[in-house]
C-alpha atoms as a PDB file:
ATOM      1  CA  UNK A   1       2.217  12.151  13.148  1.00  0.00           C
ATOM      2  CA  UNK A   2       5.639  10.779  12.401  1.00  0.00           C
ATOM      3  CA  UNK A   3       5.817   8.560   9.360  1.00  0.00           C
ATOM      4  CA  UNK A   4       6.097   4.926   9.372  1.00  0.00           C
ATOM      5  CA  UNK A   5       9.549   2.800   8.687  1.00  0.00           C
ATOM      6  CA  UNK A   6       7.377   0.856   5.899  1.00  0.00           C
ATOM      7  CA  UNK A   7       6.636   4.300   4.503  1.00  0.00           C
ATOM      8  CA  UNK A   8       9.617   6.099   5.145  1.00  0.00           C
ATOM      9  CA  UNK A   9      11.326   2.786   2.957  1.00  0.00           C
ATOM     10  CA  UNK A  10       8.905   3.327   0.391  1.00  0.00           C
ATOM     11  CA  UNK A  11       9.622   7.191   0.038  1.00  0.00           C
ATOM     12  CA  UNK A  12      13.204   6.151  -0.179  1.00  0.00           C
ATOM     13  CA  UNK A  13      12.543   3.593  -3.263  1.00  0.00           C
ATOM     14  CA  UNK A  14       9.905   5.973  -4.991  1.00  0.00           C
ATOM     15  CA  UNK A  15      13.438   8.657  -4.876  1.00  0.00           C
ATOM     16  CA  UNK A  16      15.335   5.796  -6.287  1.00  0.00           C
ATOM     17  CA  UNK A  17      12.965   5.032  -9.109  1.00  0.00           C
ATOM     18  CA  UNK A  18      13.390   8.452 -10.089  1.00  0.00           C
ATOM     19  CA  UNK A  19      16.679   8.665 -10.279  1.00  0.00           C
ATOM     20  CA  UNK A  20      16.619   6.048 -12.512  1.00  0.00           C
ATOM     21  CA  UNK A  21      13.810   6.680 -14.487  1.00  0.00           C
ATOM     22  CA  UNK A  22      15.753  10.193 -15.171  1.00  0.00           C
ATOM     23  CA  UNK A  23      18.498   7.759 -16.751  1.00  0.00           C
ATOM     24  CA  UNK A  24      16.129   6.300 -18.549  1.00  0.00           C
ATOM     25  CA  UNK A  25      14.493   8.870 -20.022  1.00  0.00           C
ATOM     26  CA  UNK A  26      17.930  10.683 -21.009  1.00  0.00           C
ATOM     27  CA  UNK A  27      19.046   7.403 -22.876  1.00  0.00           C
ATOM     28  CA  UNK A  28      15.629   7.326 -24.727  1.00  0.00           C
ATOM     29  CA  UNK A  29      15.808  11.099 -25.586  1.00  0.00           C
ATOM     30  CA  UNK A  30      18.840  10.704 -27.117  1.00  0.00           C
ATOM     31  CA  UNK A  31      17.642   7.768 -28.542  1.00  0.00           C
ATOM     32  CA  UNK A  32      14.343   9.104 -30.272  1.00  0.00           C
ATOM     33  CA  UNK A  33      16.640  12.081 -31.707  1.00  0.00           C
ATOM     34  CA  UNK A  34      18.716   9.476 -33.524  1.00  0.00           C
ATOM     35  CA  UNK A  35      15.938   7.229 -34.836  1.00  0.00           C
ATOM     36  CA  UNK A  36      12.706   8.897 -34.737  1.00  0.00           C
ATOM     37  CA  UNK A  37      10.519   5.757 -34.240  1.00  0.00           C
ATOM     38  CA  UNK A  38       7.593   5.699 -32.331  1.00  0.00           C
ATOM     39  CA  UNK A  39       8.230   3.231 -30.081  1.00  0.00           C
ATOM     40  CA  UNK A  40      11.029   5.082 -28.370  1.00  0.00           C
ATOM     41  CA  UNK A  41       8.972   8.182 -28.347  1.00  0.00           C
ATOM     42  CA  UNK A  42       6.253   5.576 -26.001  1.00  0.00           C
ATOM     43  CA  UNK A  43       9.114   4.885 -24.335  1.00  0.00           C
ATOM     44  CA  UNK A  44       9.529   8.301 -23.363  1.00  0.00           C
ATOM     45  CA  UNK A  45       6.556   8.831 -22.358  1.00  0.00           C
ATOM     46  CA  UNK A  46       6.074   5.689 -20.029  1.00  0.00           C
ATOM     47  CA  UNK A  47       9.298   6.660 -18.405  1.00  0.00           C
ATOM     48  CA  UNK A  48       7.646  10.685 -18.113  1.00  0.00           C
ATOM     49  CA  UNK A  49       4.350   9.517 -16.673  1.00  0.00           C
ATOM     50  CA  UNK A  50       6.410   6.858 -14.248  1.00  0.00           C
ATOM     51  CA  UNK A  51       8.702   9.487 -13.032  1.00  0.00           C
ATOM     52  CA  UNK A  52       5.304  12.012 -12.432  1.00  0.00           C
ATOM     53  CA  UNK A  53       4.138   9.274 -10.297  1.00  0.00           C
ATOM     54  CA  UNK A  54       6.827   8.533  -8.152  1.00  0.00           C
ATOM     55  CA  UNK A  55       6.962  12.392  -7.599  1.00  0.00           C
ATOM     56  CA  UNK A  56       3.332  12.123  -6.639  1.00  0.00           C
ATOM     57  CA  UNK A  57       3.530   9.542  -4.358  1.00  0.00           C
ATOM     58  CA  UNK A  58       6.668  11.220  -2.705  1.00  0.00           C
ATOM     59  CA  UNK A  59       4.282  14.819  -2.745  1.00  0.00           C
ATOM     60  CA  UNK A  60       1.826  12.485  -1.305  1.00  0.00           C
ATOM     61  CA  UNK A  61       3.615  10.763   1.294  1.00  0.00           C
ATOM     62  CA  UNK A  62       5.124  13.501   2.801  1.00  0.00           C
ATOM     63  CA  UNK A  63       2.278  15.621   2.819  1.00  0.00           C
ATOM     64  CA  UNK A  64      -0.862  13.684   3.753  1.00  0.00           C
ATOM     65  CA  UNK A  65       0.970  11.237   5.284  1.00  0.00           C
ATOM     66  CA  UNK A  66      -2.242  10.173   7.558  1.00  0.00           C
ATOM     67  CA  UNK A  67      -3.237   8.425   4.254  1.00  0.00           C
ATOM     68  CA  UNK A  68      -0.596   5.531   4.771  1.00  0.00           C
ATOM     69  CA  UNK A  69      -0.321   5.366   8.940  1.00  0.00           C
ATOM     70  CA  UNK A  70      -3.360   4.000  10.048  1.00  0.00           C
ATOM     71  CA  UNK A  71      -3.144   0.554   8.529  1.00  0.00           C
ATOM     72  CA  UNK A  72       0.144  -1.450   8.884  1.00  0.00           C
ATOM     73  CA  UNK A  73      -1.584  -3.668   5.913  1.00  0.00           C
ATOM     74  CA  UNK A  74      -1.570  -0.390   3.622  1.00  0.00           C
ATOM     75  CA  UNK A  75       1.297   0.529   4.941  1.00  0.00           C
ATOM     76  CA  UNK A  76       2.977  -3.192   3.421  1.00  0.00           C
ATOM     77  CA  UNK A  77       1.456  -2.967   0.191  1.00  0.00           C
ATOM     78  CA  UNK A  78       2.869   0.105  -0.521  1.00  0.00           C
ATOM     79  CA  UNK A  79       6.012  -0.698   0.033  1.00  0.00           C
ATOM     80  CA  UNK A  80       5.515  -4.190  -1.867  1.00  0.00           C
ATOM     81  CA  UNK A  81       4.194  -1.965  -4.926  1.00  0.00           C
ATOM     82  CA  UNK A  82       7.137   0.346  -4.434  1.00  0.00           C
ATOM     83  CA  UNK A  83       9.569  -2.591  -4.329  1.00  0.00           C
ATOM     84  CA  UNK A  84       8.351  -4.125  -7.510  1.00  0.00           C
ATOM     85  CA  UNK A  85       8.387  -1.466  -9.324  1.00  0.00           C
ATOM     86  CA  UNK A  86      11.864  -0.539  -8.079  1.00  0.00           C
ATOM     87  CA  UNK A  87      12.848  -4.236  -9.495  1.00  0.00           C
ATOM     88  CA  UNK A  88      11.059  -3.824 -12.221  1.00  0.00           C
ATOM     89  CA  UNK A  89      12.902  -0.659 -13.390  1.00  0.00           C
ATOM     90  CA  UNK A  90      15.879  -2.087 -12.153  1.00  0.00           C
ATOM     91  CA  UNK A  91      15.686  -4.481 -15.046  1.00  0.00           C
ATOM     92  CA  UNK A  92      14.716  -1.985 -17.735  1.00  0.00           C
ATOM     93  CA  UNK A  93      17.554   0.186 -16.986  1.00  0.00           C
ATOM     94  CA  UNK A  94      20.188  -2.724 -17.329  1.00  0.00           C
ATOM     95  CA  UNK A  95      18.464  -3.948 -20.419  1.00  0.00           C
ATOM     96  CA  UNK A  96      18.817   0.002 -21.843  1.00  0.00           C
ATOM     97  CA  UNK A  97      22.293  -0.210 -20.567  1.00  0.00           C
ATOM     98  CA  UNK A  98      23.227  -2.834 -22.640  1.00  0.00           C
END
């Protein structure tokens, strides 16, 4: 069963979040070796669990992709999730940045 453009758009943001949760987490490695505090090290590990995800959902989308295709509904909420999360790390990466 061929995969949805919804889903297909939502694979493409879940790659995109990793990318730059990989960023991310770089900066806040290299951060945590400098300052050993704890709240980078949470950092870290948000960003580590995030990017697991993402890799999940991709696994997940690809594979079982039945899932997703038989509600357009589902199909729309993913992608809404996908985007605001994509927005939402969007923001966190320019805020590292600075």
């Amino acid at each position: 069963m061929a995969m949805g453009t919804e889903i297909m758009a939502a694979s493409a943001l879940a790659g995109v979040n990793i990318l730059l949760l990989a960023g991310l987490i770089a900066v806040w490695v290299r951060n945590y070796r400098t300052f050993r505090t704890p709240l980078i090290l949470g950092l870290v590990a948000f960003g580590s669990v995030m990017l697991l995800e993402n890799a999940a959902a991709i696994y997940f989308f690809f594979s079982t992709a039945m899932l997703y295709s038989g509600d357009p509904g589902v199909q729309t909420a993913v992608l809404t999730l996908r985007t605001l999360q994509f927005v939402a790390l969007a923001f966190l990466a320019w805020v590292t940045a600075k």
